[in-house]
PDB file of N, CA and C in Angstrom:
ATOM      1  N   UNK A   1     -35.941-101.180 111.396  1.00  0.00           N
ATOM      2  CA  UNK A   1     -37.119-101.915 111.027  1.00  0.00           C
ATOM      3  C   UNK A   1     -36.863-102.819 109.825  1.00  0.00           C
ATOM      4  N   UNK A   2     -36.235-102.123 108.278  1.00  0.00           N
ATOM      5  CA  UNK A   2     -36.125-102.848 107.725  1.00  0.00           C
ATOM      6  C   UNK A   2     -34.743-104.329 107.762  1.00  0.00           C
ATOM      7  N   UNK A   3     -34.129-104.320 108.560  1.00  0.00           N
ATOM      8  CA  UNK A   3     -32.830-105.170 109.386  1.00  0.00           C
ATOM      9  C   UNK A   3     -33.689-106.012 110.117  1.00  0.00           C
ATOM     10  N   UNK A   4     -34.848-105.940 110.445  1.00  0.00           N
ATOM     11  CA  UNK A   4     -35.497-107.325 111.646  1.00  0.00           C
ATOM     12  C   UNK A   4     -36.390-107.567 110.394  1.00  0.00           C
ATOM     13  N   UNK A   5     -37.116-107.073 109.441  1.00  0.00           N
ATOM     14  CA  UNK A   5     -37.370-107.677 108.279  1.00  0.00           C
ATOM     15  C   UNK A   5     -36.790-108.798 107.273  1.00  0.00           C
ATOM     16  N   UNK A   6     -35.575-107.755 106.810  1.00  0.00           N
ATOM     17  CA  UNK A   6     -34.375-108.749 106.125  1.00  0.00           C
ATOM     18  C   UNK A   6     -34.387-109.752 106.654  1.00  0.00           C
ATOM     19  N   UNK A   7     -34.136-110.020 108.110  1.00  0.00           N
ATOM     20  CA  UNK A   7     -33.638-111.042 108.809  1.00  0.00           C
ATOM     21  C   UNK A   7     -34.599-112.394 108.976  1.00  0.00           C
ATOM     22  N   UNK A   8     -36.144-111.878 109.105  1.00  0.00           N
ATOM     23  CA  UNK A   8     -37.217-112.570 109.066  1.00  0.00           C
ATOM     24  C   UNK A   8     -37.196-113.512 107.622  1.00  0.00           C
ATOM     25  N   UNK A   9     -36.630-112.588 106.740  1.00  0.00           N
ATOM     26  CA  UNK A   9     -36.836-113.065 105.352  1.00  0.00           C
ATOM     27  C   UNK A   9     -35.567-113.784 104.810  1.00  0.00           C
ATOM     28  N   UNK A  10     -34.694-113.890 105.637  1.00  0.00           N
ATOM     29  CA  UNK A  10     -33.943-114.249 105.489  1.00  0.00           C
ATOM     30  C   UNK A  10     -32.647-113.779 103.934  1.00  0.00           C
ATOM     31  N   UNK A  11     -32.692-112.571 104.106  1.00  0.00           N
ATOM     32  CA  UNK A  11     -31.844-111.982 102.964  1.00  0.00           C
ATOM     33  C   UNK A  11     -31.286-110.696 103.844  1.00  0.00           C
ATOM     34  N   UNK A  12     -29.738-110.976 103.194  1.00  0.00           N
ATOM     35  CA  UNK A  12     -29.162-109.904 103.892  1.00  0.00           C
ATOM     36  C   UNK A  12     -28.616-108.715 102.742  1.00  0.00           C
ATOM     37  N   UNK A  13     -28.046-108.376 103.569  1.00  0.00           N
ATOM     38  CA  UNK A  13     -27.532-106.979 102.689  1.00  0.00           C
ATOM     39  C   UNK A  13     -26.771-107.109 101.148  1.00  0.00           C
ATOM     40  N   UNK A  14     -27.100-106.950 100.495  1.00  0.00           N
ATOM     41  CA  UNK A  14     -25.735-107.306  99.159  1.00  0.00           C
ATOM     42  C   UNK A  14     -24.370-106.810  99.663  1.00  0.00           C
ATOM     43  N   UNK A  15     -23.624-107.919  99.526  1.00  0.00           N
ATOM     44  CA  UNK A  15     -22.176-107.672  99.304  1.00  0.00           C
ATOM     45  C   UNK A  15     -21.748-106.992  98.321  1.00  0.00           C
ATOM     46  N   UNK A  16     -20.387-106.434  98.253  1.00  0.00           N
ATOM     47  CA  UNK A  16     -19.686-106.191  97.010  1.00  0.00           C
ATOM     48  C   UNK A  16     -18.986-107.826  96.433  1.00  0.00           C
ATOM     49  N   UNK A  17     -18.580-107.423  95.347  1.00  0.00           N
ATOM     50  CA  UNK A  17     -17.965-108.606  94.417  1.00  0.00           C
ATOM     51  C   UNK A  17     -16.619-108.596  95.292  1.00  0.00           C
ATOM     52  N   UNK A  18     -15.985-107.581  96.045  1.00  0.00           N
ATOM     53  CA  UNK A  18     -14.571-107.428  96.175  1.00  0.00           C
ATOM     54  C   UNK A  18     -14.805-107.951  97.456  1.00  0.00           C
ATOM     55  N   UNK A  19     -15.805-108.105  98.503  1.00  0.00           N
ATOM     56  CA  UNK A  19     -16.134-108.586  99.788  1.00  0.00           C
ATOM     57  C   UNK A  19     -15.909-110.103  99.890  1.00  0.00           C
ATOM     58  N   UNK A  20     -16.648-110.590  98.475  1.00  0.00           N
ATOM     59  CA  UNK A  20     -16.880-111.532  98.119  1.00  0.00           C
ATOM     60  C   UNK A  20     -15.884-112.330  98.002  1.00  0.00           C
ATOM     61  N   UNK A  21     -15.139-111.740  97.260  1.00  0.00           N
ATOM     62  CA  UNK A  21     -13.419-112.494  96.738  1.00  0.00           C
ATOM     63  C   UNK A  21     -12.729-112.637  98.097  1.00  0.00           C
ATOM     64  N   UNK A  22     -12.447-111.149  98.747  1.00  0.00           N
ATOM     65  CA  UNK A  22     -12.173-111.740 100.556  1.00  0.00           C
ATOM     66  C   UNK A  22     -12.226-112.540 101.060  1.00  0.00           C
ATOM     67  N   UNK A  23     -13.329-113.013 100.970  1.00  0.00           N
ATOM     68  CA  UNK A  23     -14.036-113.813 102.000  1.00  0.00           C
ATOM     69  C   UNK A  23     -13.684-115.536 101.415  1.00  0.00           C
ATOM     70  N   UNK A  24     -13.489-115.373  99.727  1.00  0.00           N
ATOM     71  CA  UNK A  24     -13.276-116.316  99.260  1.00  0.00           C
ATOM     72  C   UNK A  24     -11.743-116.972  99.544  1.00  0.00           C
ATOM     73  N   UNK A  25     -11.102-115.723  99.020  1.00  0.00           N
ATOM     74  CA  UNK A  25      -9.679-115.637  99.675  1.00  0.00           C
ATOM     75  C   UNK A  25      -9.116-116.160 100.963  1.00  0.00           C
ATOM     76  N   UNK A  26     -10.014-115.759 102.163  1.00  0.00           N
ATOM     77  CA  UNK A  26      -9.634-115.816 103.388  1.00  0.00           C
ATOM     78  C   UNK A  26      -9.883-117.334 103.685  1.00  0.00           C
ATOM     79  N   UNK A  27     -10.547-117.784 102.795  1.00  0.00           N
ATOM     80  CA  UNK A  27     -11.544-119.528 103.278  1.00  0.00           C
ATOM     81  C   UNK A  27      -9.883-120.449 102.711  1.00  0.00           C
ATOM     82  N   UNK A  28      -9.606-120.318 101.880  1.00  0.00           N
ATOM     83  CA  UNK A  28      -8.613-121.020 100.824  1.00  0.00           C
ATOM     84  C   UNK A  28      -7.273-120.559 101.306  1.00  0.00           C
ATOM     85  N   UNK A  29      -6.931-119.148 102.085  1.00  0.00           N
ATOM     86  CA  UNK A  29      -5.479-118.501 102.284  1.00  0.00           C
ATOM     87  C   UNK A  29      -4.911-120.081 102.891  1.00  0.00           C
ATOM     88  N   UNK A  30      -3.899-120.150 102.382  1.00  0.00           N
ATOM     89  CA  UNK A  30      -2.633-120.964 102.802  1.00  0.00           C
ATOM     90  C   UNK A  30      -2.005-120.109 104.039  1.00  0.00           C
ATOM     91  N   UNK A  31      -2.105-119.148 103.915  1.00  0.00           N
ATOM     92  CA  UNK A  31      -1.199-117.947 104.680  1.00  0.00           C
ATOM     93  C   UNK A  31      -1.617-116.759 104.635  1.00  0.00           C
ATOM     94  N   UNK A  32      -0.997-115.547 105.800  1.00  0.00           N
ATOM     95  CA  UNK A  32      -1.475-114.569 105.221  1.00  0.00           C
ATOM     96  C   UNK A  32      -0.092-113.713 105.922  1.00  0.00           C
ATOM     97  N   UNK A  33      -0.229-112.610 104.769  1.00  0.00           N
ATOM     98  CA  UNK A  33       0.933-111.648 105.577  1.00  0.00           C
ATOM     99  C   UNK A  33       0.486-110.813 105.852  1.00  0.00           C
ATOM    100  N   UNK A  34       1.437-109.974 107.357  1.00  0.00           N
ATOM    101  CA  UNK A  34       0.290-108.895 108.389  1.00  0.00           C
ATOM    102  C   UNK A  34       1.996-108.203 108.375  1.00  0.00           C
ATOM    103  N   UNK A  35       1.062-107.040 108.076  1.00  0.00           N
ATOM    104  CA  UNK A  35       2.425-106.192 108.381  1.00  0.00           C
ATOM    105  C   UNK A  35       2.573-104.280 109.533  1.00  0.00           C
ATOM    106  N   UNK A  36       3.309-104.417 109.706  1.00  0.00           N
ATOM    107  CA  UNK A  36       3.192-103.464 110.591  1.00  0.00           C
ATOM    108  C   UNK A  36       4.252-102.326 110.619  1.00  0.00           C
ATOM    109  N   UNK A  37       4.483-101.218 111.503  1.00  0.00           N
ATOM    110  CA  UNK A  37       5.076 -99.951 111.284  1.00  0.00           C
ATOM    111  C   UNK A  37       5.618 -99.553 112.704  1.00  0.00           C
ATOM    112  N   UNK A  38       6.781 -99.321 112.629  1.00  0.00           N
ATOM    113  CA  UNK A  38       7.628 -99.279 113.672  1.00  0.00           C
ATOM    114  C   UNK A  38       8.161 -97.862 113.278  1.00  0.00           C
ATOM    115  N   UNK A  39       9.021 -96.880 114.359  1.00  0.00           N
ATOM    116  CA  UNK A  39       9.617 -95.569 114.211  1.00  0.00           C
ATOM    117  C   UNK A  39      11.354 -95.615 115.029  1.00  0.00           C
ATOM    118  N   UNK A  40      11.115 -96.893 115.418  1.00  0.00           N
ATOM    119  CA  UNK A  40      12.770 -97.087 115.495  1.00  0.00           C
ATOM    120  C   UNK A  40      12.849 -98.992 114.908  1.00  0.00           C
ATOM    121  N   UNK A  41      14.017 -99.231 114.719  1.00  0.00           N
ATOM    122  CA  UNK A  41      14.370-100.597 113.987  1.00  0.00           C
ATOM    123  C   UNK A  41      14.664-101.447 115.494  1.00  0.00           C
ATOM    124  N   UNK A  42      14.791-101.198 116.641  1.00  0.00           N
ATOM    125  CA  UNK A  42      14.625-102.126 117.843  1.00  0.00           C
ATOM    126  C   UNK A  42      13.482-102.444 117.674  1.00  0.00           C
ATOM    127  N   UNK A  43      12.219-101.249 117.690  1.00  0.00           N
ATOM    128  CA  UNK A  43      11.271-102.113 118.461  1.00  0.00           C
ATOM    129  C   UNK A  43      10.682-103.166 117.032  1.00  0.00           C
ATOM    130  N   UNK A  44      11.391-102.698 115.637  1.00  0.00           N
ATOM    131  CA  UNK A  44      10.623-103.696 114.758  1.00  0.00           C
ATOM    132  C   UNK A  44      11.452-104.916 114.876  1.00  0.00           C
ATOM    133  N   UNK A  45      12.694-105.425 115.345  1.00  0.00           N
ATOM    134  CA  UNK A  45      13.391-106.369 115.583  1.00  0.00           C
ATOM    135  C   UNK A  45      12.589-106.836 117.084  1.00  0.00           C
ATOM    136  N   UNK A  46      11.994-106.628 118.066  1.00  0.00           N
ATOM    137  CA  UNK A  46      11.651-107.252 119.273  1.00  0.00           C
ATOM    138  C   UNK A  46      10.263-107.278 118.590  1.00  0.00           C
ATOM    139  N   UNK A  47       9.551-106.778 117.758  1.00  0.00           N
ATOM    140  CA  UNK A  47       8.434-107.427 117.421  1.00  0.00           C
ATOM    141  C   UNK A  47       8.325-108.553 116.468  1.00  0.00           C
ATOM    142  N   UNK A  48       9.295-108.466 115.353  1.00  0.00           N
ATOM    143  CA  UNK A  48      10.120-109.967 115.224  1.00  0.00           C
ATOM    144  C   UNK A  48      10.188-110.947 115.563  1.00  0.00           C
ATOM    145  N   UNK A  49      10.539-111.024 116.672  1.00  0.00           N
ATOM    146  CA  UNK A  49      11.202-112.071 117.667  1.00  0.00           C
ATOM    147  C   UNK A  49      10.039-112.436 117.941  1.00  0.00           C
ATOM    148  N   UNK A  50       8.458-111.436 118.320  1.00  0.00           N
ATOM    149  CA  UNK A  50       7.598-112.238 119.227  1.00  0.00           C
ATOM    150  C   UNK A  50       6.663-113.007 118.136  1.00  0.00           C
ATOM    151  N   UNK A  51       6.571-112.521 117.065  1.00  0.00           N
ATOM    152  CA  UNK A  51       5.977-113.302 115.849  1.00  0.00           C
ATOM    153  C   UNK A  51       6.763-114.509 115.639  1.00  0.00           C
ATOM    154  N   UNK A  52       7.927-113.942 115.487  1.00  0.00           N
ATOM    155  CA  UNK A  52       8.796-115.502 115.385  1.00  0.00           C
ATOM    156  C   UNK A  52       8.291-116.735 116.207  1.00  0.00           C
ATOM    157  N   UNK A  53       8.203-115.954 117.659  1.00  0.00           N
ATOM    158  CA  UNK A  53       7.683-116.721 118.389  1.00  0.00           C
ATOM    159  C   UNK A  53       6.161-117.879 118.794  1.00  0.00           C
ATOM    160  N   UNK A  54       5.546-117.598 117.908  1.00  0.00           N
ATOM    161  CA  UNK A  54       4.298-117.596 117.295  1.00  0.00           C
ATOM    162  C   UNK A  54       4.344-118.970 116.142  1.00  0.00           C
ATOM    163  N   UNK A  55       5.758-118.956 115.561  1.00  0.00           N
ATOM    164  CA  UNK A  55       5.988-119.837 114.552  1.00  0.00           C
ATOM    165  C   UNK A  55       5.643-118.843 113.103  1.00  0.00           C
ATOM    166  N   UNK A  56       5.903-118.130 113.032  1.00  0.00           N
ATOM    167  CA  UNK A  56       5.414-117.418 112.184  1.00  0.00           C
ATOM    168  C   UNK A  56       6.748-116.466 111.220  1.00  0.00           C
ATOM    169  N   UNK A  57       6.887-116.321 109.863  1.00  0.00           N
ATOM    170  CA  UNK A  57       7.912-116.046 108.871  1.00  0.00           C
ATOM    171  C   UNK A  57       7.953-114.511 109.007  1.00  0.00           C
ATOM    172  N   UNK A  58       9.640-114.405 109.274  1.00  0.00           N
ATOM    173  CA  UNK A  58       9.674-112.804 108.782  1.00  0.00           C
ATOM    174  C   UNK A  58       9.739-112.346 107.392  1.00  0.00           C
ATOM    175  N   UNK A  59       9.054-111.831 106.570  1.00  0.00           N
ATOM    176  CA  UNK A  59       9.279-111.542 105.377  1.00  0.00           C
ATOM    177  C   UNK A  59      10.382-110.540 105.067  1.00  0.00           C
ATOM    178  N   UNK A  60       9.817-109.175 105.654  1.00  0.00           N
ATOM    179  CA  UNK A  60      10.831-108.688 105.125  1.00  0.00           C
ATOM    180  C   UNK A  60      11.054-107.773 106.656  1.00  0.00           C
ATOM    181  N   UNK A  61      12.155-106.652 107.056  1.00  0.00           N
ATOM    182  CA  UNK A  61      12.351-105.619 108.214  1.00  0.00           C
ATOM    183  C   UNK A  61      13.073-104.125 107.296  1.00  0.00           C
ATOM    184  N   UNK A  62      12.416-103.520 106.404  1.00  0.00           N
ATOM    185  CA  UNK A  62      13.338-102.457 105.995  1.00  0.00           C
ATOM    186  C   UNK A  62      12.579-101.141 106.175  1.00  0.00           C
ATOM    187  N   UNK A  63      13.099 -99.697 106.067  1.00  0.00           N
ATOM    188  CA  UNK A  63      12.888 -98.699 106.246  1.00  0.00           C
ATOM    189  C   UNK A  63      12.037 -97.781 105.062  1.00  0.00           C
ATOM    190  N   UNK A  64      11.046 -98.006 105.563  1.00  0.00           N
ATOM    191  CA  UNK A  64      10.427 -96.819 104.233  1.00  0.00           C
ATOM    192  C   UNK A  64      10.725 -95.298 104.276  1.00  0.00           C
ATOM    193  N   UNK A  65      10.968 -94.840 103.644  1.00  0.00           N
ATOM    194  CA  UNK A  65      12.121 -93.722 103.555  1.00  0.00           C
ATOM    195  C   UNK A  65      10.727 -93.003 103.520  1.00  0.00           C
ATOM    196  N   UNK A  66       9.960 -92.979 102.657  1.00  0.00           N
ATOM    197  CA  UNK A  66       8.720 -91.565 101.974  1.00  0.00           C
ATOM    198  C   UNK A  66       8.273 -91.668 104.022  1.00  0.00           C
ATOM    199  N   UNK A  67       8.183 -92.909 104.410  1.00  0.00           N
ATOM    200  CA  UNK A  67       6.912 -92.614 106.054  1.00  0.00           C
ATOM    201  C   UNK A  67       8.393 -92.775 106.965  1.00  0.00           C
ATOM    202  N   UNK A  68       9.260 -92.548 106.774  1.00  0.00           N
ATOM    203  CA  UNK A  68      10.162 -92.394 108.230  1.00  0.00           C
ATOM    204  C   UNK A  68      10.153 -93.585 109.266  1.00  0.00           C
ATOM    205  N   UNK A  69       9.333 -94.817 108.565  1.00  0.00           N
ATOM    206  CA  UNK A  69       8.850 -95.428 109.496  1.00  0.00           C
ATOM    207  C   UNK A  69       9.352 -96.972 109.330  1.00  0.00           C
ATOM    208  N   UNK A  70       9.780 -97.512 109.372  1.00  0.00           N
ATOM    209  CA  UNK A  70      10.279 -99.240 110.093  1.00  0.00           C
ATOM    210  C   UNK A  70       8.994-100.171 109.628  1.00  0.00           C
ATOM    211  N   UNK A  71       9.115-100.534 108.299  1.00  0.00           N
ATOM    212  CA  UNK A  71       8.116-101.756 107.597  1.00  0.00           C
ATOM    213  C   UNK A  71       8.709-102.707 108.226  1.00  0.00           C
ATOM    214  N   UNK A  72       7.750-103.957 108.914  1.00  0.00           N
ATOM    215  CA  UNK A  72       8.157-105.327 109.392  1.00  0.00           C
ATOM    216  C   UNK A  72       6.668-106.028 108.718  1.00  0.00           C
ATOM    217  N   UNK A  73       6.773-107.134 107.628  1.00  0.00           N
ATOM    218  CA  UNK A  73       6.423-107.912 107.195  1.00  0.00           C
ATOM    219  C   UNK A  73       6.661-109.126 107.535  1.00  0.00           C
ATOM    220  N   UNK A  74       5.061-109.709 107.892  1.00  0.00           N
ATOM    221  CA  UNK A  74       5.354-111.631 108.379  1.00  0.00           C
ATOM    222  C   UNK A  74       4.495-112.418 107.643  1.00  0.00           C
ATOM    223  N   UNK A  75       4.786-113.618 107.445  1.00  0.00           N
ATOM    224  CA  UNK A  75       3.846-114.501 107.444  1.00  0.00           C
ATOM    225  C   UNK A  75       3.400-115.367 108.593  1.00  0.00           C
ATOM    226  N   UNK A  76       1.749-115.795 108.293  1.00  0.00           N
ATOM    227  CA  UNK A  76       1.460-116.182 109.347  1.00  0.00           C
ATOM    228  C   UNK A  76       0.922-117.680 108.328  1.00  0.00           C
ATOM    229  N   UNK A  77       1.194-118.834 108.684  1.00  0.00           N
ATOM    230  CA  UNK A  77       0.762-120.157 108.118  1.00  0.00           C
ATOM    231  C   UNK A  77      -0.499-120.209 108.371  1.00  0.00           C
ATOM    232  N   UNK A  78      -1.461-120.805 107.113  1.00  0.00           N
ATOM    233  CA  UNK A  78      -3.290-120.982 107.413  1.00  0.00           C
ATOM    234  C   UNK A  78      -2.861-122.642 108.009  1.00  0.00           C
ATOM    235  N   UNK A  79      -4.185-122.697 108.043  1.00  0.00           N
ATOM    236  CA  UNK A  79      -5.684-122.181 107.854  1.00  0.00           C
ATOM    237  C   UNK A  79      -5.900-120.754 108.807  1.00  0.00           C
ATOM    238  N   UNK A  80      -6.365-120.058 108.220  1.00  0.00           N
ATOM    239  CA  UNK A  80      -6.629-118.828 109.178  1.00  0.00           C
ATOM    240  C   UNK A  80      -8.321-118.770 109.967  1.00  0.00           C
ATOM    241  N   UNK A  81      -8.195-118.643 110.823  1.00  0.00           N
ATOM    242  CA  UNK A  81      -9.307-118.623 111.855  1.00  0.00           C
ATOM    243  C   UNK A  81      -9.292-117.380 112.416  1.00  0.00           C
ATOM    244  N   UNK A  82     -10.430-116.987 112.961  1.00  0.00           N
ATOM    245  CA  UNK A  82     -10.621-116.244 114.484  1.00  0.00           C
ATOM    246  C   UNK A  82      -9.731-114.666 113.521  1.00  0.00           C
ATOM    247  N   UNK A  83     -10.039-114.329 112.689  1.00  0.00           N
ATOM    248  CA  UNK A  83      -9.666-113.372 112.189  1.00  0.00           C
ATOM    249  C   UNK A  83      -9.418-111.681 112.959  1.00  0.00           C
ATOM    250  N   UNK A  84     -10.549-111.696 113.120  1.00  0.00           N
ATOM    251  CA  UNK A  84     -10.837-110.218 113.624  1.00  0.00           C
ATOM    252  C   UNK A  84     -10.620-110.143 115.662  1.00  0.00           C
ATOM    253  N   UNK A  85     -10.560-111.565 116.518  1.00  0.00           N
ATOM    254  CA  UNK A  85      -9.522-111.766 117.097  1.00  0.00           C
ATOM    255  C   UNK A  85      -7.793-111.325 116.892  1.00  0.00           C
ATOM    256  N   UNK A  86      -7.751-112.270 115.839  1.00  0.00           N
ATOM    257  CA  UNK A  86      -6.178-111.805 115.407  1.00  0.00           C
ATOM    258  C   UNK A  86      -6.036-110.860 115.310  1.00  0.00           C
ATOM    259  N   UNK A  87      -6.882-109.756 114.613  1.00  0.00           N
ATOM    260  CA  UNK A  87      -6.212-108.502 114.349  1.00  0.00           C
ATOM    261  C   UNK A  87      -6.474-107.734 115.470  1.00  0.00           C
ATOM    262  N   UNK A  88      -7.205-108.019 116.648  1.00  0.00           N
ATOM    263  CA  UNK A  88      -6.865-107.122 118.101  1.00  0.00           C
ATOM    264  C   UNK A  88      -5.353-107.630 118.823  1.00  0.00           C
ATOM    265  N   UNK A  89      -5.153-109.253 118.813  1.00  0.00           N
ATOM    266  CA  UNK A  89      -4.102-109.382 119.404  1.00  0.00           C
ATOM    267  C   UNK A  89      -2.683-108.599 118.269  1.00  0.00           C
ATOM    268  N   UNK A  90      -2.963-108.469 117.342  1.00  0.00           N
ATOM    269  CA  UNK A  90      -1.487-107.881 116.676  1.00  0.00           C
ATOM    270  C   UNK A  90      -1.546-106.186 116.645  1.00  0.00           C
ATOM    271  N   UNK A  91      -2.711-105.612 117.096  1.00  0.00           N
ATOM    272  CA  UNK A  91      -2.456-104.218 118.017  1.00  0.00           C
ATOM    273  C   UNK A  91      -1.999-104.287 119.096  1.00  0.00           C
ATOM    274  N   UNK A  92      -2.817-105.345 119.645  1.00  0.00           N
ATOM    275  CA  UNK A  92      -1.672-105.378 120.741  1.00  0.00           C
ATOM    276  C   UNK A  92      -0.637-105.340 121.038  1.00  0.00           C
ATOM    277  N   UNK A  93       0.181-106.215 120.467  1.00  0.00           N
ATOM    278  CA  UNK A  93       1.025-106.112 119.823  1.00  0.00           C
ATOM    279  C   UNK A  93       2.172-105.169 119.476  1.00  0.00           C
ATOM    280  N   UNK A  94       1.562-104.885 117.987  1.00  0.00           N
ATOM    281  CA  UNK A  94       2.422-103.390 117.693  1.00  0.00           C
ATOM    282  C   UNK A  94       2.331-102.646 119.106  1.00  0.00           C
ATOM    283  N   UNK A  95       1.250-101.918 119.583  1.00  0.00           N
ATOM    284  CA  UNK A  95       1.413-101.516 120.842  1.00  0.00           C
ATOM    285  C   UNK A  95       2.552-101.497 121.803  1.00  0.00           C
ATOM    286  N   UNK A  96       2.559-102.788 122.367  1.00  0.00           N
ATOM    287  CA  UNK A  96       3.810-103.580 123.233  1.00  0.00           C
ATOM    288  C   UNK A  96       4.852-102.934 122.141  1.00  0.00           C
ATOM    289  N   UNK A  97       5.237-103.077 121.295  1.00  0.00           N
ATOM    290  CA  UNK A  97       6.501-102.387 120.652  1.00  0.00           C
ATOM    291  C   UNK A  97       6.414-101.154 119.934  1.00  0.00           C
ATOM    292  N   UNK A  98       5.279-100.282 120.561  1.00  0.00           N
ATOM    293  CA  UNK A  98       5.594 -98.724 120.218  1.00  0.00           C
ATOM    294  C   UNK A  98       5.512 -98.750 118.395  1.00  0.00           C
ATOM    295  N   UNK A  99       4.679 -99.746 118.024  1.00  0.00           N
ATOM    296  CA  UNK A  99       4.435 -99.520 116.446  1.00  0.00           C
ATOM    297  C   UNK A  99       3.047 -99.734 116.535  1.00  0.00           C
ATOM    298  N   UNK A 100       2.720 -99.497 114.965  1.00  0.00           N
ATOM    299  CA  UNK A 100       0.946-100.195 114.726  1.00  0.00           C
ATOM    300  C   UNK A 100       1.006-100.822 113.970  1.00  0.00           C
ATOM    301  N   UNK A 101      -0.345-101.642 114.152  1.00  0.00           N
ATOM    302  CA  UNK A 101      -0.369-102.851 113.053  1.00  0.00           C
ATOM    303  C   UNK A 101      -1.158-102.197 111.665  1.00  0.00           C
ATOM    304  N   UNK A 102      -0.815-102.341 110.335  1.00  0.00           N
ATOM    305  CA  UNK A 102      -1.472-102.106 109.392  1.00  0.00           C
ATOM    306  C   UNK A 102      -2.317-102.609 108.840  1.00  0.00           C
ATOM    307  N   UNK A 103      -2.221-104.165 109.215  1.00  0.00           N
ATOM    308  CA  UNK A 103      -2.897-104.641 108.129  1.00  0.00           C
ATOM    309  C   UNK A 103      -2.786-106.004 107.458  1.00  0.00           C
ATOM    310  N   UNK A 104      -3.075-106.983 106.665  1.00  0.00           N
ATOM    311  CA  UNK A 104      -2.773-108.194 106.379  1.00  0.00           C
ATOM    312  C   UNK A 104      -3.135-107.868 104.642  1.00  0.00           C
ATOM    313  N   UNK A 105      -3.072-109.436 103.753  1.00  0.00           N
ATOM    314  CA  UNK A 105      -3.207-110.014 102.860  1.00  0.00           C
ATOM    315  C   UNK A 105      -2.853-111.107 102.314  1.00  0.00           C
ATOM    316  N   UNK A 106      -3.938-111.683 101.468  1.00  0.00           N
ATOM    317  CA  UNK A 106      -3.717-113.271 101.347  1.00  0.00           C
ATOM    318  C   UNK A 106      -2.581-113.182 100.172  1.00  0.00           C
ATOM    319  N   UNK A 107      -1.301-113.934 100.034  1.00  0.00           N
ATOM    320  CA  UNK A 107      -0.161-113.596  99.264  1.00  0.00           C
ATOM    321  C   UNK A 107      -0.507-114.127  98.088  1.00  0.00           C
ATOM    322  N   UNK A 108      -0.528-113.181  97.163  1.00  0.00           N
ATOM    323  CA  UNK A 108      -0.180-113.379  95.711  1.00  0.00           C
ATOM    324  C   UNK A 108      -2.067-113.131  95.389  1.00  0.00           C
ATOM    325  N   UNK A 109      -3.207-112.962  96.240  1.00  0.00           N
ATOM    326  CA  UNK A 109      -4.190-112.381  95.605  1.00  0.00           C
ATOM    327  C   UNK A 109      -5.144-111.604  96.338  1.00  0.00           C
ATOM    328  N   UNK A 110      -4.939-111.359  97.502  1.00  0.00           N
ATOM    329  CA  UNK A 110      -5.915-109.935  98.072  1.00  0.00           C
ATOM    330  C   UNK A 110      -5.200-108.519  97.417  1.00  0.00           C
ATOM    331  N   UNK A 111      -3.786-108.611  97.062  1.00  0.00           N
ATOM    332  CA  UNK A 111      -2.950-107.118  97.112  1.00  0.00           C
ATOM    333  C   UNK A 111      -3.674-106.650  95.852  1.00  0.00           C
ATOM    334  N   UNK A 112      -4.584-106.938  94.598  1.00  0.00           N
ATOM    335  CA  UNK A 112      -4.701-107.051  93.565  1.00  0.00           C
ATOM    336  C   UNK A 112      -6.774-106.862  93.430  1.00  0.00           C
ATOM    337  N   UNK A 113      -7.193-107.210  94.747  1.00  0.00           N
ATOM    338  CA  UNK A 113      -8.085-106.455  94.834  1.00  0.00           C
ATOM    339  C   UNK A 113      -8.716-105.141  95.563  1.00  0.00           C
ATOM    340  N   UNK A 114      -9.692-104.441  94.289  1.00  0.00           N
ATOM    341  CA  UNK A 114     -10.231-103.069  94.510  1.00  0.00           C
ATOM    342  C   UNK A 114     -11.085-102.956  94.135  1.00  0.00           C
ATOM    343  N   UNK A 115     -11.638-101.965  95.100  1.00  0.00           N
ATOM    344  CA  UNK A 115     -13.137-101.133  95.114  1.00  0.00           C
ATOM    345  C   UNK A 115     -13.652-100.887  93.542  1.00  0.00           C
TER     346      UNK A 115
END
């Protein structure tokens, strides 16, 4: 009830300040890096290749020792669009190569915000 109110009245929910910066972030990202988790180093090298394929930067491919698990870091060139699209096709993704996707950030200022 009070959601078809708000809406009438045209005021929505308060954001956080850190939502805020996101969102600010995401409008301005030049780029963003999405990184993901692999349990053997093939399938993070053939998921590589298909980002590569994409036009898109490998940052980094090394082994995190504490998770047993195959870090593959990319960049992806902005303007960034269609966001929450993107992040189903890069489960997909990881998927197709037996990893998951973790996650993104705008370089050099989402890693730096918190709750």
């Amino acid at each position: 009830m009070f959601e078809n109110l708000r809406s009438l009245l045209g005021v929505g929910p308060k954001r956080s300040e850190t939502d805020e910066k996101l969102d600010e972030a995401l409008t301005n990202a030049k780029a963003l890096d999405h990184y993901f988790f692999f349990s053997d180093q093939a399938d993070a090298d053939q998921a590589a290749v298909a980002v590569q394929e994409r036009g898109w930067t490998v940052e980094s491919v090394s082994l995190e020792a504490n998770l047993q698990k195959w870090l593959l870091q990319v960049r992806q060139p902005g303007p960034i669009e269609n966001l929450k699209e993107l992040q189903t096709e890069l489960d997909l993704l990881a998927d197709d190569h037996h990893g998951e996707y973790d996650g993104w950030q705008v370089p050099g200022v989402t890693e730096h915000l918190s709750d």
